[in-house]
C-alpha atoms as a PDB file:
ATOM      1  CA  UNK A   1      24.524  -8.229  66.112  1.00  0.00           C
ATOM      2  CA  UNK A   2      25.619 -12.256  67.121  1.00  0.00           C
ATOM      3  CA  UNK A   3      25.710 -13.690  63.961  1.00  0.00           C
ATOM      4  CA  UNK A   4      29.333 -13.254  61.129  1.00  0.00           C
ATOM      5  CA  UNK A   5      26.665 -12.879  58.386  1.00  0.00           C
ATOM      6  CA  UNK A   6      25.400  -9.617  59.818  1.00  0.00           C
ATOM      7  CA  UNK A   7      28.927  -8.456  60.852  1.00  0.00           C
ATOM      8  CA  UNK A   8      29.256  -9.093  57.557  1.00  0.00           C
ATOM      9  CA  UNK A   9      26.631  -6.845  56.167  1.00  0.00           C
ATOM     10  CA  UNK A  10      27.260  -4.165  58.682  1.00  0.00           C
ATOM     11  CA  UNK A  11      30.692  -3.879  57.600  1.00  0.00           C
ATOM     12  CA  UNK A  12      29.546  -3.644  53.820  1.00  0.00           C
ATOM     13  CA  UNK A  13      26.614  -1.094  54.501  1.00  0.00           C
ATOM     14  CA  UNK A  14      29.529   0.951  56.578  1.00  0.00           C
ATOM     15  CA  UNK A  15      31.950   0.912  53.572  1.00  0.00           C
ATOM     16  CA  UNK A  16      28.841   1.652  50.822  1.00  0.00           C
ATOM     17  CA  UNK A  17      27.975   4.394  53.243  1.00  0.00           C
ATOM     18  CA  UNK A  18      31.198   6.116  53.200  1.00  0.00           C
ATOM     19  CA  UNK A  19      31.371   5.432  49.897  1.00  0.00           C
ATOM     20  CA  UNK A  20      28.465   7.310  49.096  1.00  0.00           C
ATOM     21  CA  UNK A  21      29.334  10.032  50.838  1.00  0.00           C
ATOM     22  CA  UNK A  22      33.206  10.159  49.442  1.00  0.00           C
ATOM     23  CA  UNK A  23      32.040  10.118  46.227  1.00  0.00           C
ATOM     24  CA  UNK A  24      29.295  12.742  46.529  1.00  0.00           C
ATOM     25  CA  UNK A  25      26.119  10.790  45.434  1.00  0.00           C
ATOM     26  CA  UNK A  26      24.252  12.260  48.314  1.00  0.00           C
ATOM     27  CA  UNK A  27      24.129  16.190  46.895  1.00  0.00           C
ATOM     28  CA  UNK A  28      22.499  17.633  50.229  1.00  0.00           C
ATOM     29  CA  UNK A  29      25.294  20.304  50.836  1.00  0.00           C
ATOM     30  CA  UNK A  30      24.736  19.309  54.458  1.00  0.00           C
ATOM     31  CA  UNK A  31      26.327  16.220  54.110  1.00  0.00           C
ATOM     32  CA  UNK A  32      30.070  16.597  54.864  1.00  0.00           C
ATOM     33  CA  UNK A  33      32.693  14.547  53.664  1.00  0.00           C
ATOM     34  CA  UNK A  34      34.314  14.958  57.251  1.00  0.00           C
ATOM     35  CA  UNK A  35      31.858  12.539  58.797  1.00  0.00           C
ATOM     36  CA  UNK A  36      32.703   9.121  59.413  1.00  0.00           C
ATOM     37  CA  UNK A  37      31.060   6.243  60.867  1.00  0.00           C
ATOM     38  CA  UNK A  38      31.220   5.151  64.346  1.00  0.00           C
ATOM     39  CA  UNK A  39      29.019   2.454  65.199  1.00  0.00           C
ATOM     40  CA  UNK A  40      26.726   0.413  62.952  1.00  0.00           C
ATOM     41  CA  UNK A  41      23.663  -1.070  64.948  1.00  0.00           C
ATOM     42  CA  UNK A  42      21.838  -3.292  62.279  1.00  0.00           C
ATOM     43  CA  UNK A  43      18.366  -4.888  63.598  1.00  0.00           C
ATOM     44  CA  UNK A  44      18.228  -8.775  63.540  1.00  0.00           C
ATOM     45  CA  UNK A  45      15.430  -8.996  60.858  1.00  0.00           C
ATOM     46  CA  UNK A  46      17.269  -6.342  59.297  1.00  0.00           C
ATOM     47  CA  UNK A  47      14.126  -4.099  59.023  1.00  0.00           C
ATOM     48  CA  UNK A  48      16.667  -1.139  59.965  1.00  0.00           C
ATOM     49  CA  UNK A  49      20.267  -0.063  60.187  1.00  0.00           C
ATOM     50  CA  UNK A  50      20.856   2.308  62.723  1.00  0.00           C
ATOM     51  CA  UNK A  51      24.220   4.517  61.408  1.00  0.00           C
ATOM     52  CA  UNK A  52      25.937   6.865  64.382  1.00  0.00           C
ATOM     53  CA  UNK A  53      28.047   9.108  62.840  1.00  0.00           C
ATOM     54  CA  UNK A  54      30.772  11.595  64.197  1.00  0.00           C
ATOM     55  CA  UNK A  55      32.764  14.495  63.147  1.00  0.00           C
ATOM     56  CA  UNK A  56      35.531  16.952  64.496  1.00  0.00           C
ATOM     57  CA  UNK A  57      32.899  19.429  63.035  1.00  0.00           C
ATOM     58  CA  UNK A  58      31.253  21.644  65.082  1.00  0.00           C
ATOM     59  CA  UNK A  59      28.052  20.104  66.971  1.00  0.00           C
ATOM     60  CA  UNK A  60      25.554  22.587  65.117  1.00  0.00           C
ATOM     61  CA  UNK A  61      27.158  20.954  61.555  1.00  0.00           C
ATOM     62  CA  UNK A  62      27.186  17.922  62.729  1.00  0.00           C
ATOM     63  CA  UNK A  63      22.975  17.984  63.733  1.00  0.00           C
ATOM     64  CA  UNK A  64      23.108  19.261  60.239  1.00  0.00           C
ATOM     65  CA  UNK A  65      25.218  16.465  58.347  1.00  0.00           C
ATOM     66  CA  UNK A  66      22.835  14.014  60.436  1.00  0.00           C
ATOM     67  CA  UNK A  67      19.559  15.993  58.664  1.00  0.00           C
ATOM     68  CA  UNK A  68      20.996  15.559  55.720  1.00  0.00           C
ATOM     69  CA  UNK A  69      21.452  11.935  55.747  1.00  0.00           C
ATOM     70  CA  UNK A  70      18.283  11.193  57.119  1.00  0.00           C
ATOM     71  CA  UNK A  71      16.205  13.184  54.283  1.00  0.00           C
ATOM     72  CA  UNK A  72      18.554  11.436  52.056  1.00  0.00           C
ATOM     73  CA  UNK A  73      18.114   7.910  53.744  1.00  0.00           C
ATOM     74  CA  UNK A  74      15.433   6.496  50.407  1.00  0.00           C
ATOM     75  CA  UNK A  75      18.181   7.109  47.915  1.00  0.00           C
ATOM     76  CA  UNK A  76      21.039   5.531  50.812  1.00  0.00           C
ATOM     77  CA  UNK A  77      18.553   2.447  50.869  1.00  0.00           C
ATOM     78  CA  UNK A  78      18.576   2.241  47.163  1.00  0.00           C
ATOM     79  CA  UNK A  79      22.173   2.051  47.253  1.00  0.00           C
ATOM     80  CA  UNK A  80      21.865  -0.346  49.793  1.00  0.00           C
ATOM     81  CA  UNK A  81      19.591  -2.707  48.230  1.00  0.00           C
ATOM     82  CA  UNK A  82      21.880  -2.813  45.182  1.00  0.00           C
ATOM     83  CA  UNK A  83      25.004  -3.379  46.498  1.00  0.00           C
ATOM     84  CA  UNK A  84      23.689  -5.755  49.267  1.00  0.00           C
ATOM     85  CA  UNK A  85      21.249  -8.024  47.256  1.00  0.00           C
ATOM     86  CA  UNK A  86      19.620  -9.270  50.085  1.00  0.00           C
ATOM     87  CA  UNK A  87      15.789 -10.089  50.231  1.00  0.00           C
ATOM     88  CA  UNK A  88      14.888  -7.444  52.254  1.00  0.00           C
ATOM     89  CA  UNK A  89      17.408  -4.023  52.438  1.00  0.00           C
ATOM     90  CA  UNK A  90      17.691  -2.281  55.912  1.00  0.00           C
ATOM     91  CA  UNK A  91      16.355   1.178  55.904  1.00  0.00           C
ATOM     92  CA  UNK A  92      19.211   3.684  57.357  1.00  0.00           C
ATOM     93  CA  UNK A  93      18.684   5.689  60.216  1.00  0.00           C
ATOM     94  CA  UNK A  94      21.128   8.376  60.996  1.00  0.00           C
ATOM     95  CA  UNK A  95      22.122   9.347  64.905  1.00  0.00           C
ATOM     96  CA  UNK A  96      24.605  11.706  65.792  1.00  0.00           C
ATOM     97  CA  UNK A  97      27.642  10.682  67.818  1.00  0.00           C
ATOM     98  CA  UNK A  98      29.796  13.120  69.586  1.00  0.00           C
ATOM     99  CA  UNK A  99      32.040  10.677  71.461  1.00  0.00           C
ATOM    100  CA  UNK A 100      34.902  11.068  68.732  1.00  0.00           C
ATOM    101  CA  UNK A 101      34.959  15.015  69.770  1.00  0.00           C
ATOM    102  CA  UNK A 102      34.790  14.222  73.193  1.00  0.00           C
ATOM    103  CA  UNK A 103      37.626  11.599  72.820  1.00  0.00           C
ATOM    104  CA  UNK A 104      39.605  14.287  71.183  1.00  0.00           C
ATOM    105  CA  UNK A 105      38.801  16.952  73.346  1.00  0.00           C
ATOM    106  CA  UNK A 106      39.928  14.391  76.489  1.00  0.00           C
ATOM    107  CA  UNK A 107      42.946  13.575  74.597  1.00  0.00           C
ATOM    108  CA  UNK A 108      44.016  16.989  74.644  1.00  0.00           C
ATOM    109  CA  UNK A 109      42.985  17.509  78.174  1.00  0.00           C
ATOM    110  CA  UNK A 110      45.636  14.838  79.027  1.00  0.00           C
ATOM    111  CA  UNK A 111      48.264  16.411  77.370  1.00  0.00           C
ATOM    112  CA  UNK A 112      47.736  19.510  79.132  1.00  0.00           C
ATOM    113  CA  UNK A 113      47.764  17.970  82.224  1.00  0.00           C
ATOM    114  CA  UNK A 114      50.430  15.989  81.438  1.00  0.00           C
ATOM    115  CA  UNK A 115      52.382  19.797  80.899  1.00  0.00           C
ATOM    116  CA  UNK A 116      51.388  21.231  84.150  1.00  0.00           C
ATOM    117  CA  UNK A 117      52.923  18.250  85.988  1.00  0.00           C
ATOM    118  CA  UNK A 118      56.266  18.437  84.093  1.00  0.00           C
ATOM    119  CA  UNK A 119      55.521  14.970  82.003  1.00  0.00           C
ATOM    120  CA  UNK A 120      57.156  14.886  78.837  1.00  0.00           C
ATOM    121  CA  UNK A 121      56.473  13.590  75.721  1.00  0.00           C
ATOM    122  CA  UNK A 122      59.641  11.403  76.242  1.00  0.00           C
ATOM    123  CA  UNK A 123      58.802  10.194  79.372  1.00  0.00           C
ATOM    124  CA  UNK A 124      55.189   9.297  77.956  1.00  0.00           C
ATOM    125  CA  UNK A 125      57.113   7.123  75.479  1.00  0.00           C
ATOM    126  CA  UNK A 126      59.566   5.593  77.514  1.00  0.00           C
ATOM    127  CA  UNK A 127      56.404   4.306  80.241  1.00  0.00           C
ATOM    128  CA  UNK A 128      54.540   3.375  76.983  1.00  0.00           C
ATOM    129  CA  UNK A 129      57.765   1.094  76.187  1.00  0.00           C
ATOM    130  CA  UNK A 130      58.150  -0.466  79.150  1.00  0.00           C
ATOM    131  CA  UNK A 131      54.446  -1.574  79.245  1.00  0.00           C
ATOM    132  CA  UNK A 132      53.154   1.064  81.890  1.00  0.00           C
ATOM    133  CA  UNK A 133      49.354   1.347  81.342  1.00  0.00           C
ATOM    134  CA  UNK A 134      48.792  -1.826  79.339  1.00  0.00           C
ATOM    135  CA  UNK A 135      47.276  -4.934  80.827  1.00  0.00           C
END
């Protein structure tokens, strides 16, 4: 995506999305409203809209939630089309993204090593404040 008017778009299709899904318009029951958006990939002759979406769910629900979406992806498009009123409205494609899990699940791997070693939370605080870590 180079150009602000697609940022632009992107951003609206990722807050009609969510949206959408908030509000329960999609009535698949394996669409979760724990999902959220991670990444929005929209083509340049906005043909498609590739959506990656991520959850603290369990993989198995999240393949599920990702179904879901994509068997609901005509009436997501319709949504689309009238909220974007562009000539031509993307058609959504759903992928599943684990990388939120995995950032949580490395978050928590820190901490624990962070225990072991005798770090505390204060002492994580105090390097934080004096700038340790940041560039």
């Amino acid at each position: 995506m180079n150009t602000r008017r697609q940022q632009r778009l992107a951003s609206t299709i990722e807050q009609t999305i969510m949206l959408a899904i908030s509000q329960g318009e999609i009535k698949d029951p394996r669409v979760k409203s724990e999902i959220v958006i991670t990444e929005i990939d929209l083509a340049r002759d906005m043909s498609q809209v590739k959506v990656y979406v991520g959850s603290y769910l369990s993989k198995d629900e999240l393949e599920r939630a990702v179904e879901g979406l994509n068997s609901a992806s005509g009436l997501m498009r319709s949504i689309l089309g009238r909220v974007l009123q562009t000539k031509q409205t993307p058609r959504p494609i759903f992928i599943m993204d684990e990388r939120l899990k995995e950032g949580f699940y490395l978050g928590k791997k820190i901490v624990q090593a962070n225990r072991a070693a005798g770090i505390t939370e204060e002492d994580v605080k105090k390097a934080q404040a004096e700038g340790f870590g940041q560039e």
